[in-house]
N, C-alpha and C. Protein backbone atom coordinates (compact mmCIF):
# COMPACT_ATOMS: atom_id res chain seq x y z
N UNK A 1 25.05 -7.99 -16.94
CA UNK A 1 25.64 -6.69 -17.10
C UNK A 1 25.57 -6.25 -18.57
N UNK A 2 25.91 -7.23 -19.41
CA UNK A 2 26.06 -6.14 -20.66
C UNK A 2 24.69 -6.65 -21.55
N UNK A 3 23.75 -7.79 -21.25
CA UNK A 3 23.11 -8.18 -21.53
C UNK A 3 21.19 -7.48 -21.36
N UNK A 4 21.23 -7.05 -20.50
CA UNK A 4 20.32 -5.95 -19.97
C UNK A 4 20.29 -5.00 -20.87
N UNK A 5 21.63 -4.11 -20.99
CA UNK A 5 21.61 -2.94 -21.46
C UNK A 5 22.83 -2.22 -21.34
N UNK A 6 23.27 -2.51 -22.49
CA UNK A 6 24.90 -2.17 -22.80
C UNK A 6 25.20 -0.79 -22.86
N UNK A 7 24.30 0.16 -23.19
CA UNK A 7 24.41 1.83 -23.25
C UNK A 7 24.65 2.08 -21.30
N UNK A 8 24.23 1.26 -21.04
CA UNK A 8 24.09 1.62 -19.31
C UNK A 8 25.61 1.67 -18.85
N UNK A 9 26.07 0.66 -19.26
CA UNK A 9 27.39 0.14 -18.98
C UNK A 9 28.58 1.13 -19.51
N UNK A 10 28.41 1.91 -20.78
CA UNK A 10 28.72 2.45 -21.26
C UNK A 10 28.80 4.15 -20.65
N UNK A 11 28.03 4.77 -20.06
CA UNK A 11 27.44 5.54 -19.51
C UNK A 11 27.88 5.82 -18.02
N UNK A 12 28.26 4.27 -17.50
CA UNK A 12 28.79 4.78 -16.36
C UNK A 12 30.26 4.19 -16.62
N UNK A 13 31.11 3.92 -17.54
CA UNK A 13 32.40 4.15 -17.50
C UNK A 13 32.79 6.05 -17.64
N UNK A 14 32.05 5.95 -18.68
CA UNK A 14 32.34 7.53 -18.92
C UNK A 14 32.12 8.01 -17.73
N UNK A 15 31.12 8.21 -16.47
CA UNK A 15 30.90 8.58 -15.18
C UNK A 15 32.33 8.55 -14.39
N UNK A 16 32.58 7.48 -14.67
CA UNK A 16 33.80 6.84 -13.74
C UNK A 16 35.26 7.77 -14.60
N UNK A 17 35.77 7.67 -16.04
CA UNK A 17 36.23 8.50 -16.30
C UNK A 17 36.47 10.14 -16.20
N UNK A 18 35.34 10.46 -15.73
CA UNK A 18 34.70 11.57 -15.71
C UNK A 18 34.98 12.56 -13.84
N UNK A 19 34.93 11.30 -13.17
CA UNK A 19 35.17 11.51 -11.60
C UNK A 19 36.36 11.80 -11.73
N UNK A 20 37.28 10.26 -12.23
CA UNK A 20 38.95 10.57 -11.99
C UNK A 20 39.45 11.90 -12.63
N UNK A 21 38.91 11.99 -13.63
CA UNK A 21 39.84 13.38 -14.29
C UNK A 21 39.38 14.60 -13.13
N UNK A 22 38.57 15.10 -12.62
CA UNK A 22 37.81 15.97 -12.12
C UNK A 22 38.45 15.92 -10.18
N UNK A 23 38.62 14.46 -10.38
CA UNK A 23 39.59 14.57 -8.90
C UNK A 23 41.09 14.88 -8.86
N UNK A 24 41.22 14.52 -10.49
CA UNK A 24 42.80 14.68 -10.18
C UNK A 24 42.98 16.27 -10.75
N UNK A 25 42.11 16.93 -11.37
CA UNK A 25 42.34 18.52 -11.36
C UNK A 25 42.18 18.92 -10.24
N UNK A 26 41.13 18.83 -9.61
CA UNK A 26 40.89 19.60 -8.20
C UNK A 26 42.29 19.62 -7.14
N UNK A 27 42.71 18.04 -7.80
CA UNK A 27 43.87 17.37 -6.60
C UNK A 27 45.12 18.79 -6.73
N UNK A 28 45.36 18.40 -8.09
CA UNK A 28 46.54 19.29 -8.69
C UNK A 28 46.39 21.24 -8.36
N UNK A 29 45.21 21.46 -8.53
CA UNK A 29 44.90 22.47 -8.31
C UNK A 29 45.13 23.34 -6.33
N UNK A 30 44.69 21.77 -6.06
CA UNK A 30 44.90 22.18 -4.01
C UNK A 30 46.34 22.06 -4.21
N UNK A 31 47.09 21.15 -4.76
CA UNK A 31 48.76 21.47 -4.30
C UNK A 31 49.32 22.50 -5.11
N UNK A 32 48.77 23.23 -6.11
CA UNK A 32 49.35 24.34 -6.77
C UNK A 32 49.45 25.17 -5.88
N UNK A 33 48.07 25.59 -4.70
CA UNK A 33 47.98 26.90 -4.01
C UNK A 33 48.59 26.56 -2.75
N UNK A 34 49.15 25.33 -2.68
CA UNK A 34 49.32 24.87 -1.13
C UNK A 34 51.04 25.29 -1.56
N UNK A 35 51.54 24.59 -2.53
CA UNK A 35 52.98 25.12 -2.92
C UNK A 35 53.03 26.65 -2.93
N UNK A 36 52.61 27.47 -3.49
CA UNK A 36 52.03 28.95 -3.92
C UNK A 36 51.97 29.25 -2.12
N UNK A 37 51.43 28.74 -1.54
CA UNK A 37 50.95 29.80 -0.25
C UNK A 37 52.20 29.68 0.85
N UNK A 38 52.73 28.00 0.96
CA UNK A 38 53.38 27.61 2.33
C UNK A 38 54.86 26.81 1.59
N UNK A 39 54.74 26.36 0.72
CA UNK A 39 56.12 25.69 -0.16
C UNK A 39 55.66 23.96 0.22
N UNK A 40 56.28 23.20 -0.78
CA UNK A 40 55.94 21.77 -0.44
C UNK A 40 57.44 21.00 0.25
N UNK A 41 58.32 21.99 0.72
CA UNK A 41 59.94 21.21 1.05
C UNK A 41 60.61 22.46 2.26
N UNK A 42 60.61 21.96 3.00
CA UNK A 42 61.71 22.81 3.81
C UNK A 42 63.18 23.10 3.44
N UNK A 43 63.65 23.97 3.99
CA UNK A 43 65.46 24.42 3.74
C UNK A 43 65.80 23.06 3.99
N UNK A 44 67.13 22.90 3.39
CA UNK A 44 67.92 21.94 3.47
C UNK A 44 68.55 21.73 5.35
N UNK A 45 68.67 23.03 5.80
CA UNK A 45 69.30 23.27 7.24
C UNK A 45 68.15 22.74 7.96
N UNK A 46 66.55 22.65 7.96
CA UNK A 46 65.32 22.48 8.81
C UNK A 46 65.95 21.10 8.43
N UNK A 47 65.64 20.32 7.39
CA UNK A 47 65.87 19.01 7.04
C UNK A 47 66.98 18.49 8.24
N UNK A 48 68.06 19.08 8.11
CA UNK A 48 68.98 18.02 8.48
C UNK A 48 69.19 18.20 9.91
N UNK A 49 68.81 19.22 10.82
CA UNK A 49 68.42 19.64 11.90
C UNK A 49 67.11 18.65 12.37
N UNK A 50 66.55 18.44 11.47
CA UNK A 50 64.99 17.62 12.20
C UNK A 50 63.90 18.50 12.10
N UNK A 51 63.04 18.24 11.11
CA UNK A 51 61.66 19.05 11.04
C UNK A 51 60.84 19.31 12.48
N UNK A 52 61.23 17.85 13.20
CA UNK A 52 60.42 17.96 14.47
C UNK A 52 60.86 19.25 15.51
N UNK A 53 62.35 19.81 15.56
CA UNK A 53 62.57 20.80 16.25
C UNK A 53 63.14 21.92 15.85
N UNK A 54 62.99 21.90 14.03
CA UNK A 54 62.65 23.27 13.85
C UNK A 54 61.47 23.75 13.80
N UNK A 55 60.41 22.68 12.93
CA UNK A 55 58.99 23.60 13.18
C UNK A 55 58.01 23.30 14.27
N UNK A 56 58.31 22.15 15.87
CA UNK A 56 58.17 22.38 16.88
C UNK A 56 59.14 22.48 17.90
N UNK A 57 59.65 22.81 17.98
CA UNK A 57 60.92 23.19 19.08
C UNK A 57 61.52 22.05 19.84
N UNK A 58 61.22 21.32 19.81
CA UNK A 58 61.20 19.86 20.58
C UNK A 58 61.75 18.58 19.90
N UNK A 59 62.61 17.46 20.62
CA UNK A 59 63.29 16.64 19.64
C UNK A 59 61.88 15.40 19.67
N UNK A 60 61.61 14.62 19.03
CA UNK A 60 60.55 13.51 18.98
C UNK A 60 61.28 12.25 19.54
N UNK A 61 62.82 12.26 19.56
CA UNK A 61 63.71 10.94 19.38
C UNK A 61 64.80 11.31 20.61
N UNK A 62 64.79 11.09 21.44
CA UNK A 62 66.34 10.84 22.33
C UNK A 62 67.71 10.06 21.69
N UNK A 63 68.20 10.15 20.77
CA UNK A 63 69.17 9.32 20.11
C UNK A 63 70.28 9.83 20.73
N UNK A 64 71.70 8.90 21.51
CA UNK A 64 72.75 9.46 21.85
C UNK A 64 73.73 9.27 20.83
């Protein structure tokens, strides 16, 4: 590996640096517009009611 040709090695860290930053903007960027369009948290009342039958009408759990 570094014996071959050390610029190589060199070349694809930066690659690899280069991916992560570029995934984690894109990343940040999809939950900016996803917060922006739909919100990332329901009301406190959906919450404690059960997400499952406020935003499908239906309980998921029979609990007595």
């Amino acid at each position: 590996m570094l014996y071959g040709n050390p610029g190589q090695l060199l070349v694809q860290i930066k690659s690899v640096v280069v991916t992560v930053v570029y995934g984690g903007v894109l990343t940040l960027l999809i939950l900016l517009a996803v917060k922006t369009l739909t919100g990332l948290k329901v009301n406190d009342e959906e919450e404690l009611t059960g997400m499952d039958r406020s935003q499908h009408g239906e309980s998921a759990y029979n609990i007595s």
